[in-house]
N, C-alpha and C. Protein backbone atom coordinates (compact mmCIF):
# COMPACT_ATOMS: atom_id res chain seq x y z
N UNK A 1 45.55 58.15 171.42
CA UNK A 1 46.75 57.80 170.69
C UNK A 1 47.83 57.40 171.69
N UNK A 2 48.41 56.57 171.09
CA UNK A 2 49.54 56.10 172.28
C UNK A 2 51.12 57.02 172.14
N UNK A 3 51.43 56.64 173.15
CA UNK A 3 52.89 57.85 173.60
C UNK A 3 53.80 57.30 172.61
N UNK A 4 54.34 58.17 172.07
CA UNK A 4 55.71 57.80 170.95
C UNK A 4 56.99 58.20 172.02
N UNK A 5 57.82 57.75 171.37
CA UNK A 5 59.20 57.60 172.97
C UNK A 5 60.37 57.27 171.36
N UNK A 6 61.37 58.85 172.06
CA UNK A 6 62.29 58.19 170.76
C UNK A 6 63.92 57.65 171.72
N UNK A 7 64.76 57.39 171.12
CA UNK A 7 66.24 57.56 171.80
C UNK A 7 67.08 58.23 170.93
N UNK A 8 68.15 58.64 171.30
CA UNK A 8 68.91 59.03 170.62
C UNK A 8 69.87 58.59 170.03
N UNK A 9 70.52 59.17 169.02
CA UNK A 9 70.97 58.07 168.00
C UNK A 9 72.37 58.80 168.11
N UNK A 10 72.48 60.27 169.01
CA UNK A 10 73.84 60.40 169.01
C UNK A 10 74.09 61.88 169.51
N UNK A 11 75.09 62.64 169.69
CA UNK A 11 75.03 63.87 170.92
C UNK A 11 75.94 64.50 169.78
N UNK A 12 75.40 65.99 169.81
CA UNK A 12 75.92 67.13 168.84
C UNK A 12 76.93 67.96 169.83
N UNK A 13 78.15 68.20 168.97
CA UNK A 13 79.59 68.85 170.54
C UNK A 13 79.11 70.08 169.26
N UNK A 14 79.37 71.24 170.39
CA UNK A 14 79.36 72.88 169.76
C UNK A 14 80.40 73.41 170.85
N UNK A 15 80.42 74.92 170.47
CA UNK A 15 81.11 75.89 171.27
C UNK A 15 80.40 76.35 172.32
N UNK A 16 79.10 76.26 172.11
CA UNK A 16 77.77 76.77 173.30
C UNK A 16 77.67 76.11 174.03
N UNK A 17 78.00 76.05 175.64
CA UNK A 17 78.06 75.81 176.97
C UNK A 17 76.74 76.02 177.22
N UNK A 18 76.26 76.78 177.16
CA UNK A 18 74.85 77.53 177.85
C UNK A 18 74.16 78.06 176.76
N UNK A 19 72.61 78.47 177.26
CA UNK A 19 71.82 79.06 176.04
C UNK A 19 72.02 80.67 175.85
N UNK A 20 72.63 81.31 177.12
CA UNK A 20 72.77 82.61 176.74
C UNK A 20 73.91 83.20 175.63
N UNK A 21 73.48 83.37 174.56
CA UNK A 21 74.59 84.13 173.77
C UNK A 21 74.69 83.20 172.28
N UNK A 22 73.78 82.16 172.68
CA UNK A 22 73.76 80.74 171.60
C UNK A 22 73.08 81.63 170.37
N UNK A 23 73.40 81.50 168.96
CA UNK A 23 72.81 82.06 167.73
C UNK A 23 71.14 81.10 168.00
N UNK A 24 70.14 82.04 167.53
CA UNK A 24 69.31 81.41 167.66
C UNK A 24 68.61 80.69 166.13
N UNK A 25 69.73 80.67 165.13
CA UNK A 25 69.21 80.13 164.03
C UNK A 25 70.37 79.59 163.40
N UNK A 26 70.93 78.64 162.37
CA UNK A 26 72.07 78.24 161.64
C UNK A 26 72.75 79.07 160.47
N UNK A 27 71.65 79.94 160.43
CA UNK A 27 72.12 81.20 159.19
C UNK A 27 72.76 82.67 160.26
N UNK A 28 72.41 82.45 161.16
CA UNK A 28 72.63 83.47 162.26
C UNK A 28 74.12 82.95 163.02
N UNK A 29 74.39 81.58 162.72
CA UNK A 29 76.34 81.17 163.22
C UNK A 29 76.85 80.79 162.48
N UNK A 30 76.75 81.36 161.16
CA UNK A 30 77.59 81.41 160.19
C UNK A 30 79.13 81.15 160.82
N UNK A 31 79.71 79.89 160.09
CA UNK A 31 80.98 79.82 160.91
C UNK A 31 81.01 79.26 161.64
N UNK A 32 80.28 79.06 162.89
CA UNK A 32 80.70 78.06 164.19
C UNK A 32 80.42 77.05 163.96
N UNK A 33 81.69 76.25 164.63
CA UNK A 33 81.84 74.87 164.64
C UNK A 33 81.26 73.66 165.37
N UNK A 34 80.88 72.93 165.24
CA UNK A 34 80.79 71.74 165.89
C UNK A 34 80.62 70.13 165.25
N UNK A 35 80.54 69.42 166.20
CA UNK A 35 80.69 67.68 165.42
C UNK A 35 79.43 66.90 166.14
N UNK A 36 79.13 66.46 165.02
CA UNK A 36 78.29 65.18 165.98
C UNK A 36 78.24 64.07 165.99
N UNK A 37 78.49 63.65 166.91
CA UNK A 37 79.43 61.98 167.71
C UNK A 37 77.66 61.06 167.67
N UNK A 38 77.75 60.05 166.08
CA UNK A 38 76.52 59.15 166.43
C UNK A 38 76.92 58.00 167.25
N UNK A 39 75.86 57.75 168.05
CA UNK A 39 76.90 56.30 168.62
C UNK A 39 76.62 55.26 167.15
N UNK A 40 77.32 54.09 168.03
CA UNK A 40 78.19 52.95 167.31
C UNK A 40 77.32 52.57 166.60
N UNK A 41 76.61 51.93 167.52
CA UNK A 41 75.22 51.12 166.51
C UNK A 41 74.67 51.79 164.92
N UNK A 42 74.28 52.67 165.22
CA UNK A 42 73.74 53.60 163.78
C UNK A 42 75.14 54.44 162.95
N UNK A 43 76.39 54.07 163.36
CA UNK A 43 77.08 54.70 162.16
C UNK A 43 77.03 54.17 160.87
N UNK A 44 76.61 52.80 160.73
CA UNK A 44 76.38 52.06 158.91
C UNK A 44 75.01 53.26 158.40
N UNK A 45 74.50 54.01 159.05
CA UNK A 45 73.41 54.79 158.43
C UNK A 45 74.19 56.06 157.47
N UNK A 46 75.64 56.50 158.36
CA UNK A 46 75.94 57.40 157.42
C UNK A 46 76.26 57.20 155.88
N UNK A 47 76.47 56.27 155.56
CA UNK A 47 76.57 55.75 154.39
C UNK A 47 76.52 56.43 153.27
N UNK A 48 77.26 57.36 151.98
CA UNK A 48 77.05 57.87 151.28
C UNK A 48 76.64 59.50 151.87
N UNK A 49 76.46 59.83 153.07
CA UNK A 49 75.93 61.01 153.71
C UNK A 49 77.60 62.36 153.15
N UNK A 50 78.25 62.00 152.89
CA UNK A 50 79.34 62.36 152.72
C UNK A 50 79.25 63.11 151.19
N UNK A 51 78.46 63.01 150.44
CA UNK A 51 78.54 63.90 148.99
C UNK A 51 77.66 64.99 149.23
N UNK A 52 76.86 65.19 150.13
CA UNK A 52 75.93 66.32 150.61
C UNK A 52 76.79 67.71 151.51
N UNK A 53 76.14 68.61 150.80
CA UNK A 53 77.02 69.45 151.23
C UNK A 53 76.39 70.17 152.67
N UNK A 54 75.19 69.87 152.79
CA UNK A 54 74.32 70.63 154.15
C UNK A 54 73.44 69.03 154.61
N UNK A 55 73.15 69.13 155.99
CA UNK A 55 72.42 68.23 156.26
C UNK A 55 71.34 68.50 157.49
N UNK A 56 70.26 68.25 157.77
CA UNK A 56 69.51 68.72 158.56
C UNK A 56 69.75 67.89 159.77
N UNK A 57 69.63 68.14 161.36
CA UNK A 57 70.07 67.61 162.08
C UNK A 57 68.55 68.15 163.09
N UNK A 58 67.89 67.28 163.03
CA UNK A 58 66.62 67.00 165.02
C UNK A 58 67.03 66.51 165.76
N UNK A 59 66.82 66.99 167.05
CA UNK A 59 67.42 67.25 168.15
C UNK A 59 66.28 67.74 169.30
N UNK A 60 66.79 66.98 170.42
CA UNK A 60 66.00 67.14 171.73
C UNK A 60 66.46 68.54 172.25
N UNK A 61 65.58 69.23 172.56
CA UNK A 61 65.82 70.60 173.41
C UNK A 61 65.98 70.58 174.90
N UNK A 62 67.02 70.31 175.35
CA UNK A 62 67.30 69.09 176.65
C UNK A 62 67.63 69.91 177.68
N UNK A 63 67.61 71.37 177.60
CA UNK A 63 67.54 72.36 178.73
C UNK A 63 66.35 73.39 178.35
N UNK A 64 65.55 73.09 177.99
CA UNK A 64 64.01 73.58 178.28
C UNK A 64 63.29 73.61 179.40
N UNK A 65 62.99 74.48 180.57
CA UNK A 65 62.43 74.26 181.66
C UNK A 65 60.84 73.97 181.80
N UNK A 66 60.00 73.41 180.34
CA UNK A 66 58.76 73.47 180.60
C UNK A 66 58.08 73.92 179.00
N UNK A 67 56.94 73.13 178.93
CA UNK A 67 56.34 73.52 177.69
C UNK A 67 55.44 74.46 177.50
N UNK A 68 54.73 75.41 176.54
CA UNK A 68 53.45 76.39 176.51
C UNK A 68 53.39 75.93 175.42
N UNK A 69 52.21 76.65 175.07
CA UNK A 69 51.62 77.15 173.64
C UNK A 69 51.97 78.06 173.26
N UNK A 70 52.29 79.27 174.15
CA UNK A 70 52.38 80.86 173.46
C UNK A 70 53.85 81.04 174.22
N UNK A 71 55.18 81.69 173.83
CA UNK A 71 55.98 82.20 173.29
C UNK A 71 56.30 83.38 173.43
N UNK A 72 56.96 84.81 173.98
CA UNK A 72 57.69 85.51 173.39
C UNK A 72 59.37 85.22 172.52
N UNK A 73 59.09 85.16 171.02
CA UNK A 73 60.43 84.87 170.21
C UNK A 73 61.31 85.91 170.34
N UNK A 74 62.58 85.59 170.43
CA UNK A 74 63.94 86.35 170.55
C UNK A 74 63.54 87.74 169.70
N UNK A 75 62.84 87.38 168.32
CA UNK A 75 63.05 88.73 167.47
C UNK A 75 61.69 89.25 167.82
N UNK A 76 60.95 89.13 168.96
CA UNK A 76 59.61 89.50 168.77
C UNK A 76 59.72 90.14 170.40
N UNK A 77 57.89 91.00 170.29
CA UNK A 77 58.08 91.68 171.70
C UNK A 77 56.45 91.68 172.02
N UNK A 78 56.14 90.60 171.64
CA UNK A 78 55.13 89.88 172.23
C UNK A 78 54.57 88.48 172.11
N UNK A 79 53.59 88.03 173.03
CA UNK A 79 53.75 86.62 173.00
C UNK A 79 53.37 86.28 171.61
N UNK A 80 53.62 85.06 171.22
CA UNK A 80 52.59 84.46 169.55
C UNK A 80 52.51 82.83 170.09
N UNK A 81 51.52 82.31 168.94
CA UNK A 81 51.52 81.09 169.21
C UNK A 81 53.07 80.07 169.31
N UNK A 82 52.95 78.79 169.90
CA UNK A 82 54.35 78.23 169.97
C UNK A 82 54.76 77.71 168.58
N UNK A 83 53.67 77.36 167.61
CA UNK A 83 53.80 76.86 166.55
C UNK A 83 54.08 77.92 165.53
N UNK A 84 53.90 79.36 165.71
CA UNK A 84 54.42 80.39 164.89
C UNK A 84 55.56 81.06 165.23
N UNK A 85 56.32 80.12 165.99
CA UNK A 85 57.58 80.94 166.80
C UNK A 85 58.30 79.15 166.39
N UNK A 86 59.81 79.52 166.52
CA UNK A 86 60.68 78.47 166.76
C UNK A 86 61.40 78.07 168.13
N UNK A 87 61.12 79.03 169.30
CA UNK A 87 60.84 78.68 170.85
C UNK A 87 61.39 77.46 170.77
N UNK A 88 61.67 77.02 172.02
CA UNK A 88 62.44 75.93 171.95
C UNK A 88 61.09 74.89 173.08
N UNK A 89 60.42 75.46 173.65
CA UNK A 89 59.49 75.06 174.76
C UNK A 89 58.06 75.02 174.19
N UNK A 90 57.92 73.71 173.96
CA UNK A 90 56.90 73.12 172.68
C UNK A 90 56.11 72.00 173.54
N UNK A 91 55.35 71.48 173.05
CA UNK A 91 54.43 70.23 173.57
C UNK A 91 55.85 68.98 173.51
N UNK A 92 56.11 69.54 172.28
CA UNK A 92 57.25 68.21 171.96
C UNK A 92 58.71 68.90 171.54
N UNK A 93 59.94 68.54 172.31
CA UNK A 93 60.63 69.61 172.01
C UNK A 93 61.90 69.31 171.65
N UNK A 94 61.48 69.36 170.51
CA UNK A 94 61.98 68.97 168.97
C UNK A 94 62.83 69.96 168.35
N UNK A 95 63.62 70.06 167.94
CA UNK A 95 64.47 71.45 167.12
C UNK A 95 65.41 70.54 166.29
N UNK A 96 65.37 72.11 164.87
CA UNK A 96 65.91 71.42 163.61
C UNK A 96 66.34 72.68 163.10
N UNK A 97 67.90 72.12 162.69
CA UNK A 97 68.92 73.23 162.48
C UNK A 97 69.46 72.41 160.58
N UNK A 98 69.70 73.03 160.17
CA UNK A 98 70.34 72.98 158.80
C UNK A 98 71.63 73.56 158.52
N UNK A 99 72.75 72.28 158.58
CA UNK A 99 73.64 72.61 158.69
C UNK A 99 74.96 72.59 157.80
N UNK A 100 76.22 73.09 157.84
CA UNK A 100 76.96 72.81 156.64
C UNK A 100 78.18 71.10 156.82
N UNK A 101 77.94 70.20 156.10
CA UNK A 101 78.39 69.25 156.81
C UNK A 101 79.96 69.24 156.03
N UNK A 102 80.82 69.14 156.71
CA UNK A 102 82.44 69.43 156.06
C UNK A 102 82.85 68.29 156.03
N UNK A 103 82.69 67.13 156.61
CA UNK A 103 83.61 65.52 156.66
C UNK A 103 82.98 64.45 157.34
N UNK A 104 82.75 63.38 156.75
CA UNK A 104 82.25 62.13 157.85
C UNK A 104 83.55 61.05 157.90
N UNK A 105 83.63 61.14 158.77
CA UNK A 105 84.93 60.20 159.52
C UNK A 105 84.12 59.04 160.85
N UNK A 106 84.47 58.24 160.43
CA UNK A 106 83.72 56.63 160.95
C UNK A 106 82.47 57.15 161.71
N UNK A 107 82.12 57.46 162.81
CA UNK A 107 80.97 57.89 163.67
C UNK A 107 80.93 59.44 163.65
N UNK A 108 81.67 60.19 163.64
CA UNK A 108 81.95 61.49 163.50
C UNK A 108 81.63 62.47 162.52
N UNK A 109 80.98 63.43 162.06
CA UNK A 109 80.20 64.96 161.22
C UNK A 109 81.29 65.65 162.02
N UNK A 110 82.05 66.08 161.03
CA UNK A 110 82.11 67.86 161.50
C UNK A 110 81.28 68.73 160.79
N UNK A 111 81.21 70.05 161.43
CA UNK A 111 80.14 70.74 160.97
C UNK A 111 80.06 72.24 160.86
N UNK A 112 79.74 72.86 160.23
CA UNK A 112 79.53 74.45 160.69
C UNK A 112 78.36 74.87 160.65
N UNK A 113 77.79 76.46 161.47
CA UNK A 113 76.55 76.52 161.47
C UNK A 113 76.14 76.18 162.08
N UNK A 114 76.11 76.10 163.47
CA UNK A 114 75.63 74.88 164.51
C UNK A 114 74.93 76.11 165.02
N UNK A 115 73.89 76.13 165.54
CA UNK A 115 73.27 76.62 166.47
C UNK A 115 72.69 76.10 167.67
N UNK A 116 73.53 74.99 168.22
CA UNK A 116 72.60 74.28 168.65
C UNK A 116 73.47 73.66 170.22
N UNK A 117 73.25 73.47 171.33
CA UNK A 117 74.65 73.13 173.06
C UNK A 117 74.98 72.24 172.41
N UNK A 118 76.02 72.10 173.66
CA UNK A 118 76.38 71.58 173.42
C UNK A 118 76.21 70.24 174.26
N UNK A 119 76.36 68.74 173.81
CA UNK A 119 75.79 67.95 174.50
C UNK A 119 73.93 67.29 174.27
N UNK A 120 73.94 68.60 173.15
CA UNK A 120 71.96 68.24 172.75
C UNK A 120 72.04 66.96 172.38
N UNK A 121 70.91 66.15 172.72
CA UNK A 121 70.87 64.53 172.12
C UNK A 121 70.20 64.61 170.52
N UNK A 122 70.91 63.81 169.86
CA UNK A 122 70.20 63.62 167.69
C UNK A 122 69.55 62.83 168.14
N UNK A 123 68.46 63.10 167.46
CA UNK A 123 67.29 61.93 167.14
C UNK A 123 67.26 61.56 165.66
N UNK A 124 67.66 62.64 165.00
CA UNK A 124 67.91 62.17 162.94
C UNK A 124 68.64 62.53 162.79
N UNK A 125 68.87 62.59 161.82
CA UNK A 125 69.52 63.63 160.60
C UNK A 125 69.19 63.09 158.81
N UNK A 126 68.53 63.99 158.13
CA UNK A 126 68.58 63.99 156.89
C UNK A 126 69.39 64.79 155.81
N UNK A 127 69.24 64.55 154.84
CA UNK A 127 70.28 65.32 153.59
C UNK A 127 69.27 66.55 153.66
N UNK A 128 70.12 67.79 153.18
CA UNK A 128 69.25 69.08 152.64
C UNK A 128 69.78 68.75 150.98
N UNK A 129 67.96 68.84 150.66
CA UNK A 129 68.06 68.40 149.63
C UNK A 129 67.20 69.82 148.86
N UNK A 130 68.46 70.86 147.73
CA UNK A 130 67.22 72.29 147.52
C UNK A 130 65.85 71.92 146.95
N UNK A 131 65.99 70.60 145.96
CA UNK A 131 64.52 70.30 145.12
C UNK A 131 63.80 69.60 145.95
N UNK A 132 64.25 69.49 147.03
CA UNK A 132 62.81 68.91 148.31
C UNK A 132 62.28 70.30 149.22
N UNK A 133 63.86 70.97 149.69
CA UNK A 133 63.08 71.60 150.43
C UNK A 133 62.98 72.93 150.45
N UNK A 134 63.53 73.58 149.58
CA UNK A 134 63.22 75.20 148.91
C UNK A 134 61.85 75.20 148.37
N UNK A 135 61.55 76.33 148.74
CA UNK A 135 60.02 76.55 148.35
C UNK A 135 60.13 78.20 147.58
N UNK A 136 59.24 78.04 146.59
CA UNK A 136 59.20 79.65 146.32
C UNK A 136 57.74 80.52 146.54
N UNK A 137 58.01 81.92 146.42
CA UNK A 137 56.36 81.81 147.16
C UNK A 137 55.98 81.81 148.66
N UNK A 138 57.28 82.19 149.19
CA UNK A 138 56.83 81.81 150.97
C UNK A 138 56.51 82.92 151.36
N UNK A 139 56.07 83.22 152.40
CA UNK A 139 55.52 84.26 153.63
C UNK A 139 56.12 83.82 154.59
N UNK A 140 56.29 85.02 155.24
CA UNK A 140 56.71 84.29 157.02
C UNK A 140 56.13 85.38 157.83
N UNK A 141 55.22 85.32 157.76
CA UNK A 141 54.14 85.97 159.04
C UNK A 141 54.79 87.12 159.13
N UNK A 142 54.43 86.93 161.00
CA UNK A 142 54.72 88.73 161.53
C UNK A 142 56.13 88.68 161.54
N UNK A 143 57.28 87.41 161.21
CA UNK A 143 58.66 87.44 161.03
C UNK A 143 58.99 88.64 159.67
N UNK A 144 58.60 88.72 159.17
CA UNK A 144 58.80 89.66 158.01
C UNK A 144 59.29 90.85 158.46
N UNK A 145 58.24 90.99 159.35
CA UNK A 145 59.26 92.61 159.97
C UNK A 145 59.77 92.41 160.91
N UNK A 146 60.75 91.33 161.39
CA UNK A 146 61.75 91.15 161.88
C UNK A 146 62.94 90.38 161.63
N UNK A 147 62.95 89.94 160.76
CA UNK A 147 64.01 89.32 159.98
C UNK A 147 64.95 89.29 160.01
N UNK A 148 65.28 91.19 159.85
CA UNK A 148 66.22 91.64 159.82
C UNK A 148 67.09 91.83 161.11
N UNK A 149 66.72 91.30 161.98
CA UNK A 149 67.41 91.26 163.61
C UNK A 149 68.01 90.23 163.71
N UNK A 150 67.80 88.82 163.31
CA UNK A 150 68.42 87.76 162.85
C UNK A 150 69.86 87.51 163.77
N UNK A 151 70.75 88.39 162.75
CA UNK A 151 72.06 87.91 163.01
C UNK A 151 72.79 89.22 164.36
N UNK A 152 71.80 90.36 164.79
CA UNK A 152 72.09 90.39 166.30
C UNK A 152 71.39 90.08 167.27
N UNK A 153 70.88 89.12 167.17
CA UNK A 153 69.56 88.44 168.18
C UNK A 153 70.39 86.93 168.67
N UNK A 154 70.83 86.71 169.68
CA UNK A 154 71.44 85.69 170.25
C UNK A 154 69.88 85.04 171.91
N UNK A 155 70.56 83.80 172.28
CA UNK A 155 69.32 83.35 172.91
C UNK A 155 69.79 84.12 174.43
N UNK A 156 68.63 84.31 174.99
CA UNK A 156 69.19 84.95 176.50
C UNK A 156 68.45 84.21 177.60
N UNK A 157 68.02 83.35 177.25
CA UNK A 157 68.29 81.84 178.70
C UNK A 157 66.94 82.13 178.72
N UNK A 158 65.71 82.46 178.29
CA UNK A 158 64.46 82.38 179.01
C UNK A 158 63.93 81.44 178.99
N UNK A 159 64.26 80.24 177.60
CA UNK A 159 63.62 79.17 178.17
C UNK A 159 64.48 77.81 178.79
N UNK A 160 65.52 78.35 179.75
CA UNK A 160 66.77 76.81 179.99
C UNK A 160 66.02 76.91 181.41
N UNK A 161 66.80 76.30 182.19
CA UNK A 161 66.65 75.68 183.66
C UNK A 161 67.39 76.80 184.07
């Protein structure tokens, strides 16, 4: 299969300087702020993006020092696969936050809920849409009995430079 190669379509500003202390989920920074600056070219995409009240935002994990398969996760205390963890150090390293979107002003999202540096490069963004992407009926693995650590579990740099 041939190499897929994306660019970015635009850089997410947060309060997070660094990965230590960063919420490691968007339900976990309840409240924090940030904007994301698309460049020029792709602002006719926001178009109508403005009646949605949450929007999903992918994103390059651009201080990752290296990829695995296996993982120790923030709420966990042993390794698991990379695909059963949200790890940021993936084959492909991709991350997707769901966020609360407050205003689109010409190239500009403000936002809350950000979990995410500041400076990360967008590769999308879609609408959160609940009749697409709520599910009922879910499991979440060995997360179940940790769940509840969530919102005092912040990132502590194991996987940046």
């Amino acid at each position: 299969m041939k190499e897929i190669v994306f660019k970015p379509i635009g850089v997410i500003h947060s309060e997070f300087k660094s990965p230590e202390g960063t919420p490691i989920q968007p339900s976990a920074a309840s409240g924090a702020a940030g904007q994301v600056e698309l460049f020029e070219e792709f602002k006719g995409g926001l178009k109508d993006l403005d009646g949605f009240s949450h929007i999903i935002l992918l994103y390059y994990f651009h201080m990752v020092k290296g990829e695995a398969l296996t993982g120790r996760p923030f709420m966990g205390d042993e390794d698991r696969g990379i695909f059963a963890i949200r790890g940021p150090s993936r084959p492909n390293a991709i991350g997707i936050s769901t966020v609360r979107l407050l205003s689109v002003s010409d190239n500009i999202l403000k936002v809350r809920d950000v979990d995410i540096l500041e400076g990360t490069p967008l590769l999308d963004i879609k609408p959160y849409v609940p009749g697409f992407d709520n599910r009922e009926k879910v499991r979440i693995g060995w997360l179940d009995r940790k769940i509840h650590r969530l919102k005092d579990t912040t990132d502590d740099g194991r996987f940046s430079l």
